[in-house]
C-alpha atoms as a PDB file:
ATOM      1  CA  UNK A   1     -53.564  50.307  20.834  1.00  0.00           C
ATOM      2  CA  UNK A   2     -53.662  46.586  21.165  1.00  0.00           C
ATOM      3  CA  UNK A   3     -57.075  47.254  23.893  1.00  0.00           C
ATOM      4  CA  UNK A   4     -58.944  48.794  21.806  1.00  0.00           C
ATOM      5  CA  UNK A   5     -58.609  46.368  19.123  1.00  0.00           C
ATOM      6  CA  UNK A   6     -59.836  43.694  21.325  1.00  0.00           C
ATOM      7  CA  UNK A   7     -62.475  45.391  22.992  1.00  0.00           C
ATOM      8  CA  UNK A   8     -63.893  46.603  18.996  1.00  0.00           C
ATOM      9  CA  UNK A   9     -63.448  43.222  17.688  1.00  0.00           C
ATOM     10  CA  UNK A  10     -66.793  41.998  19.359  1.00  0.00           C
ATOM     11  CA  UNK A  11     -68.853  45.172  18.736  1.00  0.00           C
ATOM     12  CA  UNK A  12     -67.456  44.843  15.045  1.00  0.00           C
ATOM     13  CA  UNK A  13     -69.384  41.664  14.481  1.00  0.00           C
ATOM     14  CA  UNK A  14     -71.983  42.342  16.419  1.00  0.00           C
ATOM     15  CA  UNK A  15     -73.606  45.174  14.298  1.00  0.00           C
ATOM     16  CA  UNK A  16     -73.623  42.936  11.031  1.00  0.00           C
ATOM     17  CA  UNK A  17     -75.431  40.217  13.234  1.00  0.00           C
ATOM     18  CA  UNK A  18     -78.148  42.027  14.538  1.00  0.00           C
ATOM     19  CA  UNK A  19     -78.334  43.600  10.483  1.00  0.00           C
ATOM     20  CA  UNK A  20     -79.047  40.083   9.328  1.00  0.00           C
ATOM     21  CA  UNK A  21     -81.636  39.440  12.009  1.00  0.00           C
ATOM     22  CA  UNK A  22     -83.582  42.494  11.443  1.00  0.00           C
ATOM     23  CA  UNK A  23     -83.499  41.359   7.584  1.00  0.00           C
ATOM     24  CA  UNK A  24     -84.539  38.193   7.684  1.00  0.00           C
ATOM     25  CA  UNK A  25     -87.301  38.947  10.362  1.00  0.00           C
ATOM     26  CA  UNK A  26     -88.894  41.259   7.635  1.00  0.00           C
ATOM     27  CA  UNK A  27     -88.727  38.949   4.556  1.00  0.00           C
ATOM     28  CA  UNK A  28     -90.417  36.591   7.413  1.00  0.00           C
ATOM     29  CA  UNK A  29     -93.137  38.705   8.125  1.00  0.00           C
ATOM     30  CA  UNK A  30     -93.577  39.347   4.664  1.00  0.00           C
ATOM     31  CA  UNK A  31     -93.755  35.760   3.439  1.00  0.00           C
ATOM     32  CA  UNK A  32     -96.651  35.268   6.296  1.00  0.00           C
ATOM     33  CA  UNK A  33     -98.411  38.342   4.943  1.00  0.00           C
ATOM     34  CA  UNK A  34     -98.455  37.099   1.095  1.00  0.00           C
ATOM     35  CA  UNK A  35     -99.177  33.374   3.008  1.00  0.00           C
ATOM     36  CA  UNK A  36    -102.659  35.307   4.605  1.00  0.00           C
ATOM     37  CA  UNK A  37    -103.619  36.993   1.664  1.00  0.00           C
ATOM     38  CA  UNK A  38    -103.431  33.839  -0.776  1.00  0.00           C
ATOM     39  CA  UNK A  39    -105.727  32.384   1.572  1.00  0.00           C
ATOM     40  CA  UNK A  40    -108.052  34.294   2.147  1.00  0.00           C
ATOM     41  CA  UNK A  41    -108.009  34.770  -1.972  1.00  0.00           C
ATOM     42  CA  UNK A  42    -108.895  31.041  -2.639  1.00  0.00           C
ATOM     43  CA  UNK A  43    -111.162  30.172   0.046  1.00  0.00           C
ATOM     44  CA  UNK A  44    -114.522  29.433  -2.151  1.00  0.00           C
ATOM     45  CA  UNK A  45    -117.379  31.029  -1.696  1.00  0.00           C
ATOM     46  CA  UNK A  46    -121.060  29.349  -0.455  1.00  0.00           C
ATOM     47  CA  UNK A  47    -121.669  28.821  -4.442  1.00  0.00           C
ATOM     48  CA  UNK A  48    -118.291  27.671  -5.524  1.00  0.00           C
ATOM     49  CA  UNK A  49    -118.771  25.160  -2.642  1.00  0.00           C
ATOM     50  CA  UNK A  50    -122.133  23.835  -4.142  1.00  0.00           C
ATOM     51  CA  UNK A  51    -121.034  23.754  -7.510  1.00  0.00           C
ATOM     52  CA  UNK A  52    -117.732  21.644  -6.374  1.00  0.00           C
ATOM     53  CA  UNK A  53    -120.424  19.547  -4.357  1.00  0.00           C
ATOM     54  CA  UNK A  54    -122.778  19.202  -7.394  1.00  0.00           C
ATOM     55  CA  UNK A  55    -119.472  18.525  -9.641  1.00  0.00           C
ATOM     56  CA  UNK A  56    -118.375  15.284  -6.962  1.00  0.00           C
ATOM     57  CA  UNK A  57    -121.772  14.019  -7.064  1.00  0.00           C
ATOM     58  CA  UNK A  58    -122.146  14.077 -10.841  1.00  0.00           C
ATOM     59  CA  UNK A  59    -118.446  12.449 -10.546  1.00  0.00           C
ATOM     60  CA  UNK A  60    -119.525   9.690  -8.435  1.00  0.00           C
ATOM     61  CA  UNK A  61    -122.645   8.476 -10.430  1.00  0.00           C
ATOM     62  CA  UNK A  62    -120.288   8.835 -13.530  1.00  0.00           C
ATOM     63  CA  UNK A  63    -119.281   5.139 -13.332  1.00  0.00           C
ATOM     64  CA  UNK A  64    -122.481   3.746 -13.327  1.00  0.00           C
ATOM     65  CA  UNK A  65    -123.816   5.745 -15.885  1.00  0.00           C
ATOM     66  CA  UNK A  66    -120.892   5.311 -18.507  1.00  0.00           C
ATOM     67  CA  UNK A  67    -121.613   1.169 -17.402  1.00  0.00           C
ATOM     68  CA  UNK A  68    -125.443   1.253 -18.352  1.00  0.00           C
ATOM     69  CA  UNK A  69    -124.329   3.008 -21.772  1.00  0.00           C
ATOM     70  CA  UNK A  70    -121.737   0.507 -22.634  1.00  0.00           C
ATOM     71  CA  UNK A  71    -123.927  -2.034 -21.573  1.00  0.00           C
ATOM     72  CA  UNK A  72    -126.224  -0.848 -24.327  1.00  0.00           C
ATOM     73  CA  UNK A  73    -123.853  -0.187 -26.770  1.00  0.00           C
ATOM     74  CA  UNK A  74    -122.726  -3.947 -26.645  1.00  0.00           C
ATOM     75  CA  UNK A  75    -126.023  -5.343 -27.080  1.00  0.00           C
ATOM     76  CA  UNK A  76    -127.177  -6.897 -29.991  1.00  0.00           C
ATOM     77  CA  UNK A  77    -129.565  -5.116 -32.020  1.00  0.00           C
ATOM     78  CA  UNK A  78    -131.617  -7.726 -32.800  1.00  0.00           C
ATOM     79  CA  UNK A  79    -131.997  -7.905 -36.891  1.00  0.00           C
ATOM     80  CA  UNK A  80    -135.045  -6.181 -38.738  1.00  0.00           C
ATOM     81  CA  UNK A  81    -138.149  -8.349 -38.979  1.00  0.00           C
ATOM     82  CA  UNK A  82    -138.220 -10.473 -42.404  1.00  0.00           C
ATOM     83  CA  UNK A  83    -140.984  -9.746 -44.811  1.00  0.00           C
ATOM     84  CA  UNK A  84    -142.509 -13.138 -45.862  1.00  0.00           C
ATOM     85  CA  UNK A  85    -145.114 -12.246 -47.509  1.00  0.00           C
ATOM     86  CA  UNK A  86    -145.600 -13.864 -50.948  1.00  0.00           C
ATOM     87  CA  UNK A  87    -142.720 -16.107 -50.092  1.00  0.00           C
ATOM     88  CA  UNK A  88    -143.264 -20.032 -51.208  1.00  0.00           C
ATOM     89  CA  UNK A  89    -141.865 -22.569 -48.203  1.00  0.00           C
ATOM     90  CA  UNK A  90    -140.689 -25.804 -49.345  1.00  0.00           C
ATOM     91  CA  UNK A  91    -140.435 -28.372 -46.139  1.00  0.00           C
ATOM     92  CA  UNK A  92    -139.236 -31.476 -46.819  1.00  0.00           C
ATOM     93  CA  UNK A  93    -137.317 -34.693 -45.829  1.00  0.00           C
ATOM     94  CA  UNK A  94    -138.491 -37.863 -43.636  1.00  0.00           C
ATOM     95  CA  UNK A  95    -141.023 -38.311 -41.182  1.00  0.00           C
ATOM     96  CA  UNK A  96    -139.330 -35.656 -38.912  1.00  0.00           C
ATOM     97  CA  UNK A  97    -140.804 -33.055 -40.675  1.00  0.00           C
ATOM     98  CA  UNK A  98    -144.021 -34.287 -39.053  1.00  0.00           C
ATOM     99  CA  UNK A  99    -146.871 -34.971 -41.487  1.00  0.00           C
ATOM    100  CA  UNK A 100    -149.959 -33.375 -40.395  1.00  0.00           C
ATOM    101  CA  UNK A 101    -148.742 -32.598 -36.848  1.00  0.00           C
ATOM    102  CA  UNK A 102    -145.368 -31.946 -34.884  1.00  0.00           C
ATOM    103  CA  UNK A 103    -142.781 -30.051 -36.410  1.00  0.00           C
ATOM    104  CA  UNK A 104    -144.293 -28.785 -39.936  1.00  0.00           C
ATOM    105  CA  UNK A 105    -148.127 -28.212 -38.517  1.00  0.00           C
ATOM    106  CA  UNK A 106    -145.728 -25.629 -35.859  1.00  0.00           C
ATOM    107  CA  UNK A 107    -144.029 -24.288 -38.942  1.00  0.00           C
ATOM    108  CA  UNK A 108    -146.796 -24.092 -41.326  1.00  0.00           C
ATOM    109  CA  UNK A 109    -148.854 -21.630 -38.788  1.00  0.00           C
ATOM    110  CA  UNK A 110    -145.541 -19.530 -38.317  1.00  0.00           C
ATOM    111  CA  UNK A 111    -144.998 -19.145 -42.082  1.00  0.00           C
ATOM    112  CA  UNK A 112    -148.242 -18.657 -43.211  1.00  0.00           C
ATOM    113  CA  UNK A 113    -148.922 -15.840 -40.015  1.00  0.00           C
ATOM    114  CA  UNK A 114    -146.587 -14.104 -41.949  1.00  0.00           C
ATOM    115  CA  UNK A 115    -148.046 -13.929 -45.384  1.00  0.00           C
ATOM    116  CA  UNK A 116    -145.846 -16.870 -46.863  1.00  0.00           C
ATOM    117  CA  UNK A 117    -147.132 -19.947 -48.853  1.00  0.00           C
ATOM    118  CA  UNK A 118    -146.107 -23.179 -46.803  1.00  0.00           C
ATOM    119  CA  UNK A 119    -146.201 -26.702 -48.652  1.00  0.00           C
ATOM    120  CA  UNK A 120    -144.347 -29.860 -46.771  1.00  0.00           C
ATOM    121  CA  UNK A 121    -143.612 -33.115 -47.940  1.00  0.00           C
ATOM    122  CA  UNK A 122    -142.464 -36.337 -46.482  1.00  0.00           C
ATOM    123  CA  UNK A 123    -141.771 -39.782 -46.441  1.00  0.00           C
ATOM    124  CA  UNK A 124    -141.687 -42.120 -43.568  1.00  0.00           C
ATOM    125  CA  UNK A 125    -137.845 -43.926 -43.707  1.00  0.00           C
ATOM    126  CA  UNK A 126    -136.204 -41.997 -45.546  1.00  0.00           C
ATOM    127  CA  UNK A 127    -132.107 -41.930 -45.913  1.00  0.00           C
ATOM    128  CA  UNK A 128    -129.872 -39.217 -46.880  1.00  0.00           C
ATOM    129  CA  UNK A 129    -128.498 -41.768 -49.930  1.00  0.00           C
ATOM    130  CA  UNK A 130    -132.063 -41.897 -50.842  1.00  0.00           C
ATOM    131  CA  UNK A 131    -133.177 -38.659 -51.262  1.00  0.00           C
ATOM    132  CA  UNK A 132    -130.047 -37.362 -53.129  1.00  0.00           C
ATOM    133  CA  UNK A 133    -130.409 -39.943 -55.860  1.00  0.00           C
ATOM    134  CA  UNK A 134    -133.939 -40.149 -56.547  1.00  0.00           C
ATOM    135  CA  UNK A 135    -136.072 -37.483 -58.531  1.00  0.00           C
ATOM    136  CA  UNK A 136    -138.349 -36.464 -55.543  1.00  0.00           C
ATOM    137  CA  UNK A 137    -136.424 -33.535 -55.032  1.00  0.00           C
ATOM    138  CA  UNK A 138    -136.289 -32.495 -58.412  1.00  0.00           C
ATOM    139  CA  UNK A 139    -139.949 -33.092 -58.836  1.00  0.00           C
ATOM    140  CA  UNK A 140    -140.493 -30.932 -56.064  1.00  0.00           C
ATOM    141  CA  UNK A 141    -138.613 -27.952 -56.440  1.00  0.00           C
ATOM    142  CA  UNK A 142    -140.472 -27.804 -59.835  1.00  0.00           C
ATOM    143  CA  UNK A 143    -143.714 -27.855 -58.839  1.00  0.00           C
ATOM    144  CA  UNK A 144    -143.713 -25.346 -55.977  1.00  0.00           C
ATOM    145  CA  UNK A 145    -141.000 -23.057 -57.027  1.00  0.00           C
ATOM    146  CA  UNK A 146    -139.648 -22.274 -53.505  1.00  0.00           C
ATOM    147  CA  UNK A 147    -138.232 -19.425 -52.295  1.00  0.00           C
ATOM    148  CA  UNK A 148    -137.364 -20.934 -49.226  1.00  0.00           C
ATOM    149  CA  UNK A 149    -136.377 -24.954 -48.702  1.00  0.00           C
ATOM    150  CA  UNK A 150    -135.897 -26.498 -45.788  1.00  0.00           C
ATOM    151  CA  UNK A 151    -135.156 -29.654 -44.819  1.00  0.00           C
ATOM    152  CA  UNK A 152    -135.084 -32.193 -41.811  1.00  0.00           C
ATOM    153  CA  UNK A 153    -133.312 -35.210 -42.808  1.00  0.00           C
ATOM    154  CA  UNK A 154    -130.922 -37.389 -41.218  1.00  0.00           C
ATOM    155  CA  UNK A 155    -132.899 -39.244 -38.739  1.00  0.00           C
ATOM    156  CA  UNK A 156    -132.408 -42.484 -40.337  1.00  0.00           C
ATOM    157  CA  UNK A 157    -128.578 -42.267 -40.683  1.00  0.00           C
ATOM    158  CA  UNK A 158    -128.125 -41.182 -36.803  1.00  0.00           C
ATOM    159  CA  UNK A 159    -126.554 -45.499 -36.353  1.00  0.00           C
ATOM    160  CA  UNK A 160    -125.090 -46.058 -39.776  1.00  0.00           C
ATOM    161  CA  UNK A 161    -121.200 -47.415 -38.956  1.00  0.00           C
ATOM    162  CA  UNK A 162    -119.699 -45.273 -41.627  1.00  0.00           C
ATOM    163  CA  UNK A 163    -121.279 -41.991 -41.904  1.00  0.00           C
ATOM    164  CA  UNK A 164    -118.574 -39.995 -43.582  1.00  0.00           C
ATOM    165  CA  UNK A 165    -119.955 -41.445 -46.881  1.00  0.00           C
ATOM    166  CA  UNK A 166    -123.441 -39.441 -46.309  1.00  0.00           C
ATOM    167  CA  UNK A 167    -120.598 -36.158 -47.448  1.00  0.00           C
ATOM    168  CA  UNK A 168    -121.505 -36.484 -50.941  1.00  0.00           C
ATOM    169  CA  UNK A 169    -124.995 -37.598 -50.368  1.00  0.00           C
ATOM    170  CA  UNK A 170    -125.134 -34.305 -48.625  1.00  0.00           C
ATOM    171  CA  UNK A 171    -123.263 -32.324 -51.419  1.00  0.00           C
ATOM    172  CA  UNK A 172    -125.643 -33.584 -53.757  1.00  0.00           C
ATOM    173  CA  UNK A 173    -128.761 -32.703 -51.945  1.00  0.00           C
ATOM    174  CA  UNK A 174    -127.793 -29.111 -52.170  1.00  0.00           C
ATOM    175  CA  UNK A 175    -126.450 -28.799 -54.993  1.00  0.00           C
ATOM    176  CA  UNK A 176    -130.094 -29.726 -56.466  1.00  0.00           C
ATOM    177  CA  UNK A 177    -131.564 -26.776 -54.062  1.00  0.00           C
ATOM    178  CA  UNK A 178    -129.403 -24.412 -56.340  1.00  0.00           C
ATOM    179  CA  UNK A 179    -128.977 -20.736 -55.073  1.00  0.00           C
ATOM    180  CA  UNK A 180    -132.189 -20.639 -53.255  1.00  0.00           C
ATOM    181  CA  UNK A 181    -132.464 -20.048 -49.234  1.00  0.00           C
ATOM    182  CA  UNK A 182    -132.019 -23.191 -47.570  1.00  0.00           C
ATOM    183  CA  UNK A 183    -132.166 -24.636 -44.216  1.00  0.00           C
ATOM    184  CA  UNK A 184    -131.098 -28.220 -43.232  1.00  0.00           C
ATOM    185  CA  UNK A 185    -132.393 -29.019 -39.615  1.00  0.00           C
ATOM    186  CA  UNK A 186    -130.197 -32.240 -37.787  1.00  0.00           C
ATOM    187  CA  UNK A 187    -132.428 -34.716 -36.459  1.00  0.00           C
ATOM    188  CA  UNK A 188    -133.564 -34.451 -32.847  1.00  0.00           C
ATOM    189  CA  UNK A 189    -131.307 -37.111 -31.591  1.00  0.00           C
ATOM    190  CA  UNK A 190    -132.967 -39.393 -29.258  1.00  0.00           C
ATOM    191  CA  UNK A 191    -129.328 -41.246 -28.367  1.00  0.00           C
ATOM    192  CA  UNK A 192    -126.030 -40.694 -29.339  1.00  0.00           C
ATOM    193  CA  UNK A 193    -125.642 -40.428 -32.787  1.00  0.00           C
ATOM    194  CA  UNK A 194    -122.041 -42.241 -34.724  1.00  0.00           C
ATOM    195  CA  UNK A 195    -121.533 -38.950 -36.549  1.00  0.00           C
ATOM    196  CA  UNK A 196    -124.044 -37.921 -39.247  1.00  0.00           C
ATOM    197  CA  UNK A 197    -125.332 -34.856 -38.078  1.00  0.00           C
ATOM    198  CA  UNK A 198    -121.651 -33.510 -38.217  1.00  0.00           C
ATOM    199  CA  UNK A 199    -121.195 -34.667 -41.842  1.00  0.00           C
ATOM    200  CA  UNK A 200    -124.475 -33.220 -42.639  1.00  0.00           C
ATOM    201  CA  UNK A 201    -123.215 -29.807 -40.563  1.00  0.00           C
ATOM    202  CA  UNK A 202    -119.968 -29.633 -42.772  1.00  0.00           C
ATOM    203  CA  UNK A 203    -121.323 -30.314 -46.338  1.00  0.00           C
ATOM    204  CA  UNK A 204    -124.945 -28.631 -46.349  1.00  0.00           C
ATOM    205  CA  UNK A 205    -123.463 -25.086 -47.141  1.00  0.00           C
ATOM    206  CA  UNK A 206    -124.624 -22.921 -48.405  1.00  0.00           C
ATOM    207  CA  UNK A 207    -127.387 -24.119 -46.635  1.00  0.00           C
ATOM    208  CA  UNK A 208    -127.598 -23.157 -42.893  1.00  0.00           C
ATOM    209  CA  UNK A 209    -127.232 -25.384 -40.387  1.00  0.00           C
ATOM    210  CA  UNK A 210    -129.840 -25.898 -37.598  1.00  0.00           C
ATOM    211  CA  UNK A 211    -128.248 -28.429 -34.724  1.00  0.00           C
ATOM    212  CA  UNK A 212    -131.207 -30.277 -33.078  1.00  0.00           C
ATOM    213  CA  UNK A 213    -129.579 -32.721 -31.025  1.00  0.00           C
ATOM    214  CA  UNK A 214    -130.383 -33.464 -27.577  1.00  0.00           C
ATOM    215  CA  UNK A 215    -132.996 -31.067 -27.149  1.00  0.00           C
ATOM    216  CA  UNK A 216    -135.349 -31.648 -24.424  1.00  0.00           C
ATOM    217  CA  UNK A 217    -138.812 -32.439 -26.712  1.00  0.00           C
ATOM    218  CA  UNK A 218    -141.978 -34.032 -25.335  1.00  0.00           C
ATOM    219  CA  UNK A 219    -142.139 -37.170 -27.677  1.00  0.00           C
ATOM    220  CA  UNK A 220    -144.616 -39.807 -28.529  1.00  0.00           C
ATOM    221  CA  UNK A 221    -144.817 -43.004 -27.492  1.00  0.00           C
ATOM    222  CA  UNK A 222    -141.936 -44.313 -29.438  1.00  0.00           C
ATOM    223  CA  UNK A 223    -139.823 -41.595 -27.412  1.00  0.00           C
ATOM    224  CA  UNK A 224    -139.030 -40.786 -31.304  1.00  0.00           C
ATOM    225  CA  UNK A 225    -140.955 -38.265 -33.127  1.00  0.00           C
ATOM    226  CA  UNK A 226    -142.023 -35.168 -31.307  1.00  0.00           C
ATOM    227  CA  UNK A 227    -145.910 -34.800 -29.808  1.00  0.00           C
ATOM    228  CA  UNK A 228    -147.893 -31.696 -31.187  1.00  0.00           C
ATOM    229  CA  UNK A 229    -146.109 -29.972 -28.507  1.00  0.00           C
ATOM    230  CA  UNK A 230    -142.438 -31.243 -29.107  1.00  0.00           C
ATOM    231  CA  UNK A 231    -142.871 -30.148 -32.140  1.00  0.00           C
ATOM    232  CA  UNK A 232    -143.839 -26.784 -31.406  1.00  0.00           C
ATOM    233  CA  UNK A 233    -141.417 -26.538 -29.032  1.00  0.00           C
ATOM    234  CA  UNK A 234    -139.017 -27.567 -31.830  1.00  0.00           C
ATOM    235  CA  UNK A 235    -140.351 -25.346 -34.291  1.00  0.00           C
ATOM    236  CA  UNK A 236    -139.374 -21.930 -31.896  1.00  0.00           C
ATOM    237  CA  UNK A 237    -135.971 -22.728 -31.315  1.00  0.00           C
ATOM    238  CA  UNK A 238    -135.614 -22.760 -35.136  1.00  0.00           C
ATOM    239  CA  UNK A 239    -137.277 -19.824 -35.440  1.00  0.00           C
ATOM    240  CA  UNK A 240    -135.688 -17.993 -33.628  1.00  0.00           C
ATOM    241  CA  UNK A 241    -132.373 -18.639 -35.357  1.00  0.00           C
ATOM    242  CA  UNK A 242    -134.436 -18.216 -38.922  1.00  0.00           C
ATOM    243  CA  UNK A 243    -135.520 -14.945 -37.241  1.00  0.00           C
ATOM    244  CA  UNK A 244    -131.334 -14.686 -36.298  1.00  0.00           C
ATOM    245  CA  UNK A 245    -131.946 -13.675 -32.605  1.00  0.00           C
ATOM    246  CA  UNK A 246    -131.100 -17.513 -31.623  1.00  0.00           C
ATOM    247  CA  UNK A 247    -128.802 -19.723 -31.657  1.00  0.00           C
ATOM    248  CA  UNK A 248    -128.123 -22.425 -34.430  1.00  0.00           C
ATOM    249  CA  UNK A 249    -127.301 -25.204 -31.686  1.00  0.00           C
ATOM    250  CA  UNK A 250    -129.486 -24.619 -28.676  1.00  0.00           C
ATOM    251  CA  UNK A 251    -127.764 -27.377 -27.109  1.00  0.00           C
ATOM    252  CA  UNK A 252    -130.437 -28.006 -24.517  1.00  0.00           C
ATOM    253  CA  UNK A 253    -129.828 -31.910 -23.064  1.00  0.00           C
ATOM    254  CA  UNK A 254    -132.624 -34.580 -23.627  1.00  0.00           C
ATOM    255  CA  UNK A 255    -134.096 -35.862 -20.997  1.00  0.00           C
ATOM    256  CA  UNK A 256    -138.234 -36.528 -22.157  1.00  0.00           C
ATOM    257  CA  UNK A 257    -136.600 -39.184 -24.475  1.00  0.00           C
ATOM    258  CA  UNK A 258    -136.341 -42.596 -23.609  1.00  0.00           C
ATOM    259  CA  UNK A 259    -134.164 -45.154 -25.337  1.00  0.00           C
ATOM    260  CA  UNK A 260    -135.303 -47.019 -28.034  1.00  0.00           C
ATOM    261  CA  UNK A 261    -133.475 -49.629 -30.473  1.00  0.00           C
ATOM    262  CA  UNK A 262    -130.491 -48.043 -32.600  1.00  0.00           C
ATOM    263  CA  UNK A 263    -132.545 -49.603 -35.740  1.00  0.00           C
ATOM    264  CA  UNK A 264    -136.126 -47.589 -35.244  1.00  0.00           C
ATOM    265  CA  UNK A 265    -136.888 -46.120 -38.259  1.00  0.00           C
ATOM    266  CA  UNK A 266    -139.046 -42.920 -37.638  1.00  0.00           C
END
């Protein structure tokens, strides 16, 4: 009795051993088949390959495209062009504005290209004080009606010691211009200035504000007033901010201009 249970004992656990093996050798096999057959399911055809090769490419150049349209997106549009025509153009101030040549003769051909009426006026000397207390202005806003004023004026205030009190010169300047369009161009500094043109920048509203310091201008022989050319030079810069694709302080440095005495009166 006690024999045969020791010779059983090992045949016992064999059988459930070799049960388990067999078992798990099938779910094996059958893994490996469903394995096979999910391959050979997915593997993409010759077309599906070009398409996903088509798809990468487009993917790639992606980047660059979405670039160049964002690029154009964030420019500018540059503004609609302005319809002058019929418009009366009031330039006036001291002998910046240029008399027959310089700055208003450039101005004058721009205006009137466009249909406008163009009449200037100047006077050699003149100060900011000056202008906003005497009837010249008056006199001629009344006889040509403007649409349109601008001004350049300031040129003989670029040295005064005190030029904070040119603010209500200023003030009173525009106020006379009324609710017309108006335009007051800064003086083409030939030096440093002791502060005008920033008193004239923060009281002219709601006139706008054209900054002409230290541009680079050819300039006649008192390295002063602009040449035929300066001044046409001159007159595209402001144009192109009238226009509004420019910028209202160019900023360019002067270097045609030579020194000259802080008490030159152009």
């Amino acid at each position: 009795m006690s024999d045969r249970s020791t010779n059983d004992a090992p045949f016992a656990i064999r059988r459930p051993m070799r049960a388990a093996r067999r078992a798990a050798g099938g779910l094996l096999g059958f893994a490996l088949a469903v394995l096979a057959c999910s391959q050979k399911d997915t593997k993409p055809s010759t077309s599906d390959a070009a398409s996903q090769a088509q798809a990468s490419a487009t993917t790639a150049s992606d980047p660059l495209d979405a670039a160049i349209a964002e690029a154009k997106d964030a420019a500018p549009e540059l503004p609609p062009k302005r319809d002058l025509t019929g418009k009366v153009v009031l330039h006036a101030g001291d002998s910046m504005v240029g008399g027959e040549q310089g700055l208003t003769k450039a101005l004058a051909t721009k205006f009137k290209a466009e249909g406008a009426k163009f009449h200037k006026d100047y006077e050699v000397s003149l100060a900011i004080s000056t202008f906003a207390h005497t009837p010249k202005l008056k006199g001629l806003l009344e006889k040509y009606k403007p649409d349109i004023v601008i001004l350049t004026l300031g040129a003989n205030d670029v040295f005064v010691p005190f030029p904070q009190t040119n603010a209500a010169h200023v003030e009173a300047i525009v106020k006379k211009i009324g609710d017309r369009e108006c335009y007051w161009i800064s003086p083409p500094t030939w030096k440093p200035d002791t502060g005008v043109v920033e008193v004239i920048r923060d009281h002219c509203a709601p006139c706008k504000f054209f900054d002409s310091r230290n541009l680079t201008l050819k300039r006649s022989g008192d390295h002063i007033h602009p040449t035929d050319k300066g001044g046409a030079e001159w007159a595209e810069l402001f144009w192109a901010f009238f226009e509004g694709r420019g910028p209202s302080a160019p900023g360019l440095l002067a270097v045609d201009a030579g020194p000259m005495p802080s008490d030159a009166a152009p």
